[in-house]
N, C-alpha and C. Protein backbone atom coordinates (compact mmCIF):
# COMPACT_ATOMS: atom_id res chain seq x y z
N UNK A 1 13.66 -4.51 13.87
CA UNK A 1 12.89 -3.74 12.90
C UNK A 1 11.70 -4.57 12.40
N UNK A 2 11.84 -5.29 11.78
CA UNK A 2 10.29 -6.60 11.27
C UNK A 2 10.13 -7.18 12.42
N UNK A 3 10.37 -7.33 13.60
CA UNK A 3 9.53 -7.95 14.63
C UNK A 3 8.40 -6.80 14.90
N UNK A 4 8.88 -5.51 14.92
CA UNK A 4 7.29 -4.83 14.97
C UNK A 4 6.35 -4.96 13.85
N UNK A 5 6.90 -4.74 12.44
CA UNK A 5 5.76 -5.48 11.59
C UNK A 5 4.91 -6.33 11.79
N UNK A 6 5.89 -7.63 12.02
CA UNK A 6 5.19 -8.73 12.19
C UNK A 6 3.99 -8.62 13.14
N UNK A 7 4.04 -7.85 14.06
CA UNK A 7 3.36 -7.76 15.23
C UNK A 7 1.82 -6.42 14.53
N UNK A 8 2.12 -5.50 13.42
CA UNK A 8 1.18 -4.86 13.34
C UNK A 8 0.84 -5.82 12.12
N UNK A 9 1.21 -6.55 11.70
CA UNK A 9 0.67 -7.32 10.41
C UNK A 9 -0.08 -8.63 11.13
N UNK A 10 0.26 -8.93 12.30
CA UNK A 10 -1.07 -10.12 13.10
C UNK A 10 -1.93 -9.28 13.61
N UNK A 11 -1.84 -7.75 14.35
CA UNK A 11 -2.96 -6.90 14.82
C UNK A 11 -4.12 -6.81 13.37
N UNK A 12 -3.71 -6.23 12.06
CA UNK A 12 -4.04 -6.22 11.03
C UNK A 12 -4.96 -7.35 10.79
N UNK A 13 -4.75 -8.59 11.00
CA UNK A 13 -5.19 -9.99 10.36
C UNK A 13 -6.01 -10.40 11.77
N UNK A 14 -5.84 -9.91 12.66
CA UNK A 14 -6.84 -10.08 13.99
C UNK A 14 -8.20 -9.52 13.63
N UNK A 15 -8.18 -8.21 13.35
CA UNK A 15 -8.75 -7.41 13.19
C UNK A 15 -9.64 -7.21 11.87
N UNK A 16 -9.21 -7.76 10.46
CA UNK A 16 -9.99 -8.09 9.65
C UNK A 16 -11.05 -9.19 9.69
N UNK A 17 -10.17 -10.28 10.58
CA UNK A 17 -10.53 -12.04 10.59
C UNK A 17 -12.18 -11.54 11.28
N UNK A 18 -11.82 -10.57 12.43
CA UNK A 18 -12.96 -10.02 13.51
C UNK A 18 -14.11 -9.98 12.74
N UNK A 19 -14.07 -8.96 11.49
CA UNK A 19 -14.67 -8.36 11.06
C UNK A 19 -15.04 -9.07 9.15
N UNK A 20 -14.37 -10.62 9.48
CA UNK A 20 -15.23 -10.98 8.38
C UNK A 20 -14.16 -9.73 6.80
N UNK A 21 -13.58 -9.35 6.97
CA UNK A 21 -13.05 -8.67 5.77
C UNK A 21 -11.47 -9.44 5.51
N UNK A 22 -11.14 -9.04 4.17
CA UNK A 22 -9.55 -9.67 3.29
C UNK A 22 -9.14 -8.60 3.13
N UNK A 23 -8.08 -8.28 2.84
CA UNK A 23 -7.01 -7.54 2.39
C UNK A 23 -6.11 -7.91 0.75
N UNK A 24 -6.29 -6.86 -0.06
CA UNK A 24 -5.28 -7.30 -0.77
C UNK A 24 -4.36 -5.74 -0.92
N UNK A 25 -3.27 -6.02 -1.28
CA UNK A 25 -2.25 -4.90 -1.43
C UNK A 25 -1.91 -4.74 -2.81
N UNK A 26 -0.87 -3.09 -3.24
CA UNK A 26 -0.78 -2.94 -4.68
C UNK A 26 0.41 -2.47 -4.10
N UNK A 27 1.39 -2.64 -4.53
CA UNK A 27 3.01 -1.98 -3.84
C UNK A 27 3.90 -1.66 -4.88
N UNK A 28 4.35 -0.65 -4.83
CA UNK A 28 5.32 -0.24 -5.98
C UNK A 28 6.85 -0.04 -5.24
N UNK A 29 7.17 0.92 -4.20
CA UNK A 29 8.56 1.10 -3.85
C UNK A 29 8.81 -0.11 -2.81
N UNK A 30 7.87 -0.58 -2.16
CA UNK A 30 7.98 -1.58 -1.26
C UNK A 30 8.22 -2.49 -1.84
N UNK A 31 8.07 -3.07 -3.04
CA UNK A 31 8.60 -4.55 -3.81
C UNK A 31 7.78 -5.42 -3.11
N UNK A 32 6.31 -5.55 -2.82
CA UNK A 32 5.58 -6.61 -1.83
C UNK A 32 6.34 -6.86 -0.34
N UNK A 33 7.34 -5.96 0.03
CA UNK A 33 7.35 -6.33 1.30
C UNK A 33 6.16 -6.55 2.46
N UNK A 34 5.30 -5.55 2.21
CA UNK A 34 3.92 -5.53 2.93
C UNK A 34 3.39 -7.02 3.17
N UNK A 35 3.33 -7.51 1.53
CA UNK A 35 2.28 -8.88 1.43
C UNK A 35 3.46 -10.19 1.84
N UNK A 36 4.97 -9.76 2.01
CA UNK A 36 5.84 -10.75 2.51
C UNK A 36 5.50 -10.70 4.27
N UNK A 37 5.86 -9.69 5.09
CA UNK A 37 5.30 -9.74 6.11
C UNK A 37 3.82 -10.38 6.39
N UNK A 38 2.71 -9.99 5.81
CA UNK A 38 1.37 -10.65 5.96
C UNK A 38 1.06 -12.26 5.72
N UNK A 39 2.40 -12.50 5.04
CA UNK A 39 1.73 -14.04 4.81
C UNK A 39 2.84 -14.77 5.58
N UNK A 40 3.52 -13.77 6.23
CA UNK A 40 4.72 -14.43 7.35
C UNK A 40 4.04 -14.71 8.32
N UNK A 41 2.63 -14.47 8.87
CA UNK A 41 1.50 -14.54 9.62
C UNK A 41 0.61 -15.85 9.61
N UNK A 42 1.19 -17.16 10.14
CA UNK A 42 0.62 -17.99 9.92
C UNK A 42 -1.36 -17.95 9.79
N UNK A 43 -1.92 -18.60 8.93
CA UNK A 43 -3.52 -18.03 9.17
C UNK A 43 -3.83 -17.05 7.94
N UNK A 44 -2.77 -16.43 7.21
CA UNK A 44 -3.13 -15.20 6.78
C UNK A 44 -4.17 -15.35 5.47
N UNK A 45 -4.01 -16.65 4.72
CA UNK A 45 -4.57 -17.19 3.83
C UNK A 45 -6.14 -16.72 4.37
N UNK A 46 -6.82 -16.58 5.56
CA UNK A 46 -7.98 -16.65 6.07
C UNK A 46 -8.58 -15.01 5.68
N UNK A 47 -7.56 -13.86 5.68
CA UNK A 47 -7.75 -12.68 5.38
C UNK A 47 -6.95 -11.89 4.72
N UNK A 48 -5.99 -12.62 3.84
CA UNK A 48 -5.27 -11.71 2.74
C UNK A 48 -5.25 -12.70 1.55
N UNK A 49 -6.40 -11.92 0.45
CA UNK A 49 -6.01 -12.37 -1.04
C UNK A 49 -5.05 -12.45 -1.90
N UNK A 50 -4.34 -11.34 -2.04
CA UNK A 50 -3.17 -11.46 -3.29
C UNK A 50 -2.34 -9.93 -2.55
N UNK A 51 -1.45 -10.08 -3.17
CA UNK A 51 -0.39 -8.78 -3.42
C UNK A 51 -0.40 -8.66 -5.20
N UNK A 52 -0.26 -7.09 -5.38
CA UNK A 52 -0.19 -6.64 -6.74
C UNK A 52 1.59 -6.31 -6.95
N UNK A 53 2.84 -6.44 -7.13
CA UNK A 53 3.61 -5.69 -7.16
C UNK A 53 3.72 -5.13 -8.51
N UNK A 54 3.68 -3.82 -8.64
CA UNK A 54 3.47 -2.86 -9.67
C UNK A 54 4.16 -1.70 -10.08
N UNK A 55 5.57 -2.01 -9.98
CA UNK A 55 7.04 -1.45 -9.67
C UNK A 55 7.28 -0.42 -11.53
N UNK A 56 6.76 -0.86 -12.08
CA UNK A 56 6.42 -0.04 -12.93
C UNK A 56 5.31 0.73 -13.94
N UNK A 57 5.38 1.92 -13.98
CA UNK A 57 4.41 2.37 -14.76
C UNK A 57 3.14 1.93 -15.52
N UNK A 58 3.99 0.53 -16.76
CA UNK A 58 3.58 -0.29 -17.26
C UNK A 58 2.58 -1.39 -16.64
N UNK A 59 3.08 -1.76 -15.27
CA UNK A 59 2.39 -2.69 -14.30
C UNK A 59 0.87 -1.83 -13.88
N UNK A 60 1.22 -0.87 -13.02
CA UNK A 60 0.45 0.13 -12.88
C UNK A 60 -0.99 0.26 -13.59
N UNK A 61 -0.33 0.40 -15.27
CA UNK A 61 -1.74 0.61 -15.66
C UNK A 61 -2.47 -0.95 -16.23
N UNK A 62 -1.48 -1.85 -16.44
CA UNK A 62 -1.57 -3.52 -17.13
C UNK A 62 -2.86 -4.29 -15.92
N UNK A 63 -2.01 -4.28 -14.20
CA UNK A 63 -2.60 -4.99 -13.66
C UNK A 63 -3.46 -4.02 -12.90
N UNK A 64 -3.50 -2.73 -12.44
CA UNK A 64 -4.57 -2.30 -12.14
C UNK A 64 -5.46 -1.36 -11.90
N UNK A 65 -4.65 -1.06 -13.29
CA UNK A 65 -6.14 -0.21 -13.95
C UNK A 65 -5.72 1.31 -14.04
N UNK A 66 -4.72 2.19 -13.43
CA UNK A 66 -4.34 3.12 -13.29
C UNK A 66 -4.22 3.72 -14.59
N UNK A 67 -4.77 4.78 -14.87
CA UNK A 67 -4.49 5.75 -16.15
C UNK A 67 -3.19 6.12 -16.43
N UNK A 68 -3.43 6.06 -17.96
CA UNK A 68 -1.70 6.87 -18.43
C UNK A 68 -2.14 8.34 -18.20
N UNK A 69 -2.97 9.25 -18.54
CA UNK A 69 -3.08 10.52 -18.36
C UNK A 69 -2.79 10.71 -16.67
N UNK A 70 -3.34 10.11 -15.85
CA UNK A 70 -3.11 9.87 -14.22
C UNK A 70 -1.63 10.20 -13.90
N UNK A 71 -0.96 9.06 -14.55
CA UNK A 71 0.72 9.23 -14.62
C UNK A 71 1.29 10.30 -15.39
N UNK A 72 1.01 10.51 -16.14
CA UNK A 72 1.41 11.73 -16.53
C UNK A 72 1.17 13.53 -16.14
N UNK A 73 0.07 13.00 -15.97
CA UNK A 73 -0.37 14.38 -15.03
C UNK A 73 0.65 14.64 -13.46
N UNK A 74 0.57 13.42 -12.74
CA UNK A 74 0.75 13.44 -11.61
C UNK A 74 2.23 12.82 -11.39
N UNK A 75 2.40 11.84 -11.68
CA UNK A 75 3.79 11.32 -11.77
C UNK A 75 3.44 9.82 -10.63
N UNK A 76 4.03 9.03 -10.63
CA UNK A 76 3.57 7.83 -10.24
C UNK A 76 3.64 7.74 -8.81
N UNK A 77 4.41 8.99 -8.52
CA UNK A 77 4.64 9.00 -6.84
C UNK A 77 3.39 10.24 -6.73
N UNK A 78 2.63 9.59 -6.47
CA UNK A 78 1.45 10.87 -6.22
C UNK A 78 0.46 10.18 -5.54
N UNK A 79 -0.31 10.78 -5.03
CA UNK A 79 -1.50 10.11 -4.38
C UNK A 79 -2.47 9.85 -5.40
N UNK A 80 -2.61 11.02 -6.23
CA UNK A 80 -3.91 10.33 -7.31
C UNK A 80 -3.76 8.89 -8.04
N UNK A 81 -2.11 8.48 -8.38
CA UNK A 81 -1.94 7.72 -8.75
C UNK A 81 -1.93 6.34 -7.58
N UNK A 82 -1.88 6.43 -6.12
CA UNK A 82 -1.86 5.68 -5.17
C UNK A 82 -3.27 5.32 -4.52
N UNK A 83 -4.12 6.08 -4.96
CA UNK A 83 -5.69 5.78 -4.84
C UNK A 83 -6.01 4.97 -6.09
N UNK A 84 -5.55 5.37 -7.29
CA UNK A 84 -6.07 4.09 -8.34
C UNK A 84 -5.22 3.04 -8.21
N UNK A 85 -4.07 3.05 -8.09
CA UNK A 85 -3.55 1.55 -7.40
C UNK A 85 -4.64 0.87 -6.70
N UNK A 86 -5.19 1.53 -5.41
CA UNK A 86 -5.98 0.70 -4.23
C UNK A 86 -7.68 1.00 -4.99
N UNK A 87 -7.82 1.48 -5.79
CA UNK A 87 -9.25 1.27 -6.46
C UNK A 87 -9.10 0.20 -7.28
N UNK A 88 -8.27 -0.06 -8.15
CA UNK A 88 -7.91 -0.95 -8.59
C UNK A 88 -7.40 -2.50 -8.61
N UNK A 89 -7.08 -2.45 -7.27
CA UNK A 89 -6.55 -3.44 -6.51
C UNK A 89 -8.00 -4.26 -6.00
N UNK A 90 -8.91 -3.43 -5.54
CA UNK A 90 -10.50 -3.61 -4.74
C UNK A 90 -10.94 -4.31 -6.24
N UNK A 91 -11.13 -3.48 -7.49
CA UNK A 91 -11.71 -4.35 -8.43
C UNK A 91 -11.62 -5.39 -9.20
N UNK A 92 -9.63 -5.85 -8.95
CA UNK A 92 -9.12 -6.91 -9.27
C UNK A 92 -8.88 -8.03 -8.10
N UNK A 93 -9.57 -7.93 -7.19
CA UNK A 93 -9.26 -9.27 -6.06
C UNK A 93 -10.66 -9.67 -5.65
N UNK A 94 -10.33 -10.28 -4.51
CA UNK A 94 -11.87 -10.62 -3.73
C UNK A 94 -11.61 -9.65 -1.81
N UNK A 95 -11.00 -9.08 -2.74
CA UNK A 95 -10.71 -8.08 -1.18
C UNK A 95 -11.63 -7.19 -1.30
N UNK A 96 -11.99 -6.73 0.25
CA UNK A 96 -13.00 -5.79 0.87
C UNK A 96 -12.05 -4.09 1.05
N UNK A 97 -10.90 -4.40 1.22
CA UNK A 97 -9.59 -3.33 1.89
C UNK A 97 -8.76 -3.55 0.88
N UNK A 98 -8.28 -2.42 0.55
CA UNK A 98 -7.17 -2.62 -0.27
C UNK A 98 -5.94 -1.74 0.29
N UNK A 99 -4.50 -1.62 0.55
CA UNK A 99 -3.23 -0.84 0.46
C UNK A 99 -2.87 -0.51 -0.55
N UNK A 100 -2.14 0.89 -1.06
CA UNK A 100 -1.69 0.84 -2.16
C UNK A 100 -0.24 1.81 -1.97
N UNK A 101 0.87 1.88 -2.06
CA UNK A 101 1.90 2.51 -1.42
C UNK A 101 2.91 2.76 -3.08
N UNK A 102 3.13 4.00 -3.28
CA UNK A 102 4.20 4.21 -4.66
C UNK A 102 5.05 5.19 -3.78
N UNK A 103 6.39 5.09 -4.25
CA UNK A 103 7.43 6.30 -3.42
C UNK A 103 8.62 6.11 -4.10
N UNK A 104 9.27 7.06 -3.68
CA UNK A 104 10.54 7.11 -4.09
C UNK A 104 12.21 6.47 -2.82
N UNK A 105 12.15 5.62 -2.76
CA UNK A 105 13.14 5.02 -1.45
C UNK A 105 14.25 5.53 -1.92
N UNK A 106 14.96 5.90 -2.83
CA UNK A 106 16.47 5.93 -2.83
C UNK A 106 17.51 4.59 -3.26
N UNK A 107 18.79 5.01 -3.65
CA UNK A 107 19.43 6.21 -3.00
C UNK A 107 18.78 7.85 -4.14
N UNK A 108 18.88 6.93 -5.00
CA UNK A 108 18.48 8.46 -6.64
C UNK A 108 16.81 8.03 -6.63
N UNK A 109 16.35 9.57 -7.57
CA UNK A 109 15.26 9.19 -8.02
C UNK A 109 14.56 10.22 -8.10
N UNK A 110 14.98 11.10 -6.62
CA UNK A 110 14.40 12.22 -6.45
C UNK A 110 14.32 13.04 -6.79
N UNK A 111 13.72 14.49 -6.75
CA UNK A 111 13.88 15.69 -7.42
C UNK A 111 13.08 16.32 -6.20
N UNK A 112 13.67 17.86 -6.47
CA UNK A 112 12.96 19.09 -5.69
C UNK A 112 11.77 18.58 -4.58
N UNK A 113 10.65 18.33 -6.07
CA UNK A 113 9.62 18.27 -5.53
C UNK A 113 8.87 17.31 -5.14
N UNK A 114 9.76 16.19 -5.40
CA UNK A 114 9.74 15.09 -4.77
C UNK A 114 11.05 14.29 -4.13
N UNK A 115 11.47 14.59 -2.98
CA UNK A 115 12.45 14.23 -2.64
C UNK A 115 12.53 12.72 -2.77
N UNK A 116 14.25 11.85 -2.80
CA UNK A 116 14.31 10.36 -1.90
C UNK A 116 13.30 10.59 -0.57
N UNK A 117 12.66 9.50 0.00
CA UNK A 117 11.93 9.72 0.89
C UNK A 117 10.02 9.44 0.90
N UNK A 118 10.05 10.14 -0.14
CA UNK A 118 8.78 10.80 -0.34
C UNK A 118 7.63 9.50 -0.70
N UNK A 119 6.79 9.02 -0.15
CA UNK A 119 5.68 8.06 0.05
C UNK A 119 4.17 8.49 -0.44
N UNK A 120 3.60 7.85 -0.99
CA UNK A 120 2.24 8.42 -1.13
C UNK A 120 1.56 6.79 -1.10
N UNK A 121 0.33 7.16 -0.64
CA UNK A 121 -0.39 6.15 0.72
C UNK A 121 -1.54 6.03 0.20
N UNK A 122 -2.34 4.38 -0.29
CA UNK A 122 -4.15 5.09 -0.23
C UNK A 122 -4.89 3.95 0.22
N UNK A 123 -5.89 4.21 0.91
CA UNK A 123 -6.87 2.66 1.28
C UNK A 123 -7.65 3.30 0.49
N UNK A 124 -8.48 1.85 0.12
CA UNK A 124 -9.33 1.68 -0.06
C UNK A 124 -10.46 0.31 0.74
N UNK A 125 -11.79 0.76 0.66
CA UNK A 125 -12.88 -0.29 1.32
C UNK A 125 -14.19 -0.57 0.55
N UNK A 126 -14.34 -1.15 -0.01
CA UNK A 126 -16.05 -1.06 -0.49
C UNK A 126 -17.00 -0.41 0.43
N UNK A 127 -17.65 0.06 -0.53
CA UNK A 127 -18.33 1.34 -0.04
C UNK A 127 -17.97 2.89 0.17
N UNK A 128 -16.66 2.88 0.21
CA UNK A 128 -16.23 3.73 1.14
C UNK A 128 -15.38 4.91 0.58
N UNK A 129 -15.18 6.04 0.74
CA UNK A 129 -14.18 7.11 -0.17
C UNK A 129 -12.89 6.50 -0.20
N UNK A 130 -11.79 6.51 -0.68
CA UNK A 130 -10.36 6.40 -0.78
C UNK A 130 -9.71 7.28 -0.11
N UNK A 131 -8.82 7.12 0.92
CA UNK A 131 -8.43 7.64 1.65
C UNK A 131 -6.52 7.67 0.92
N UNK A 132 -6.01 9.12 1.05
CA UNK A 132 -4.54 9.25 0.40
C UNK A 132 -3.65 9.96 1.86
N UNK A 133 -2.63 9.61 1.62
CA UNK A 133 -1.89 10.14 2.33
C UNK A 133 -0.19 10.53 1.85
N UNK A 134 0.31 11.59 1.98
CA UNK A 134 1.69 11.11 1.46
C UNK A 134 2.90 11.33 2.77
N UNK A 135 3.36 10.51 3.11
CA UNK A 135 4.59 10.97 3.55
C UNK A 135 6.27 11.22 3.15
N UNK A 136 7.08 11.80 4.22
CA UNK A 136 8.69 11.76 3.86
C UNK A 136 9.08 11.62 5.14
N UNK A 137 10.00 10.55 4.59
CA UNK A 137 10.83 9.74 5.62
C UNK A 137 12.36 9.58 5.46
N UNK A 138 13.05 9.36 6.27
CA UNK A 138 14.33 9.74 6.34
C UNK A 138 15.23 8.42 6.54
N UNK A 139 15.76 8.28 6.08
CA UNK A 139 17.20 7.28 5.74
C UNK A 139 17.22 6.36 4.80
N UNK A 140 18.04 5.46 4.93
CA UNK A 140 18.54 4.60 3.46
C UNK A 140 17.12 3.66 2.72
N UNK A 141 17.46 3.55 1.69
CA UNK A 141 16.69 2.64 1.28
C UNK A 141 15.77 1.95 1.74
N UNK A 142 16.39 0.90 2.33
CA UNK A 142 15.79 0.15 3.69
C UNK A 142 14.72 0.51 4.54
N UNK A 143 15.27 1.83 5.15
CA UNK A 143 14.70 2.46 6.20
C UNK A 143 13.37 2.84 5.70
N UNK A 144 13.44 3.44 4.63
CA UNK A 144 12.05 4.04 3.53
C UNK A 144 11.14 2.94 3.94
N UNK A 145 11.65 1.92 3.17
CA UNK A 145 10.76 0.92 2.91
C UNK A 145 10.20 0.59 4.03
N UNK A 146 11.28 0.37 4.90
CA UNK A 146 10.20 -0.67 6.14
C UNK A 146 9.51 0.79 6.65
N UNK A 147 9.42 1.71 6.90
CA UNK A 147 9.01 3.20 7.38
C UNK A 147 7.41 3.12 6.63
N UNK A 148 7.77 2.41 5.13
CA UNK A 148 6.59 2.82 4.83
C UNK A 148 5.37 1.46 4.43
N UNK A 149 5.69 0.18 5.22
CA UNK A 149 5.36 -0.45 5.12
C UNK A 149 4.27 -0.84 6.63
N UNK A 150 4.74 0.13 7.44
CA UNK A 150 4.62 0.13 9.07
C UNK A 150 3.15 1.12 8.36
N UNK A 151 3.71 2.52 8.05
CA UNK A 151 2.77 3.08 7.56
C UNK A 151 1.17 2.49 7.01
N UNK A 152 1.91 1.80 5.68
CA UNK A 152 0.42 0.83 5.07
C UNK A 152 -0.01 0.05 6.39
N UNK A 153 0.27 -0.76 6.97
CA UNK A 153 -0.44 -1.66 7.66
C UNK A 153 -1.52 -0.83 8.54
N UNK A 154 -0.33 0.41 9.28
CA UNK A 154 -1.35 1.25 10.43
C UNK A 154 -2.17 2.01 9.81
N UNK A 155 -2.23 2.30 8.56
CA UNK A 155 -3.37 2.86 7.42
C UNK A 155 -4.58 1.72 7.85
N UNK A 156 -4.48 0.53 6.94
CA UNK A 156 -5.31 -0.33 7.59
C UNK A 156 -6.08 -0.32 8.92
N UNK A 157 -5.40 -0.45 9.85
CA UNK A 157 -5.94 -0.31 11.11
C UNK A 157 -7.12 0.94 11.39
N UNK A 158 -6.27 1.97 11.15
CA UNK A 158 -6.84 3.45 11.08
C UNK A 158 -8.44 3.54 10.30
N UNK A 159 -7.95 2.75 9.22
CA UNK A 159 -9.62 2.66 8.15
C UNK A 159 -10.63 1.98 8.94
N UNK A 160 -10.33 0.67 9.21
CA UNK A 160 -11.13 -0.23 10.10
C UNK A 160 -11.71 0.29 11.31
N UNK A 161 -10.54 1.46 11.92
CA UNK A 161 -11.27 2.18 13.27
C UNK A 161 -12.51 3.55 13.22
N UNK A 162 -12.15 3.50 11.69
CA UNK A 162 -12.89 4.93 11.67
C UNK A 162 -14.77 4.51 10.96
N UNK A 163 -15.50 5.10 11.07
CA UNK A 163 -17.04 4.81 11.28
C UNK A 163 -16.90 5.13 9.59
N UNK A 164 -18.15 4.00 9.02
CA UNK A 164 -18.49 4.06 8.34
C UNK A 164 -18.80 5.77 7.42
């Protein structure tokens, strides 16, 4: 399972290093697994600044920047709230790219309309719109997480491939 990480988290750090850009991340259900894989990447110091972990609400709006009306409107598993993570993340680092990933992994947590499962996704780039995504993914805890950690990285990739 993390040997493919590892492997999209050196494609990731290939691919920034290329292009002269850093990375920093904002992670809420992932617990910094993202920025644990990335700096498992010998070199990575060369293109990843910091990890935010922002596991609560409180963090959210303390370290970066996310509105209480945001959270309340939307609920913390939302994309509006997963784009100001990664807007936020861009204005608190020296990163060019930012990840920003909030979800619900399980086992509890969920509801209706947001099931266990349920992921919401956002890059950000200087210059550039914020890109959201949400997914739902299926099995334990675990599975969420690394499911949606594969996710953030190939977000990355995806931003970097797509034209200004």
């Amino acid at each position: 399972m993390e040997s493919g990480l590892k492997l999209l988290a050196r494609g990731v750090g290939e691919t920034l290093l290329r292009r002269k850009l850093v990375l920093a991340t904002a992670e809420s259900c992932t617990g910094g697994w993202v920025a644990q894989v990335i700096t498992a990447v010998p070199g990575s110091s060369q293109w990843f600044d910091r990890g935010f972990v922002t596991y609560s609400n409180a963090a959210k709006r303390e370290m970066l920047g996310v509105r209480s009306e945001t959270l309340e409107r939307f609920g913390a598993v939302s994309e509006e709230v997963a784009r100001e993570m990664a807007e936020g993340a861009l204005d608190r680092s020296h990163a060019q790219i930012t990840l920003a990933i909030s979800g619900i992994a399980g086992p509890g947590g969920g509801t209706e309309q947001k099931p266990v499962g349920t992921v919401c996704f956002a890059w950000a780039a200087a210059g550039r719109l914020v890109t959201a995504h949400t997914a739902h993914y299926i099995g334990d805890r675990t599975a969420v997480r690394w499911q949606a950690a594969t996710q953030a990285l190939q977000g990355v990739l995806d931003l970097l491939e797509r034209p200004n």
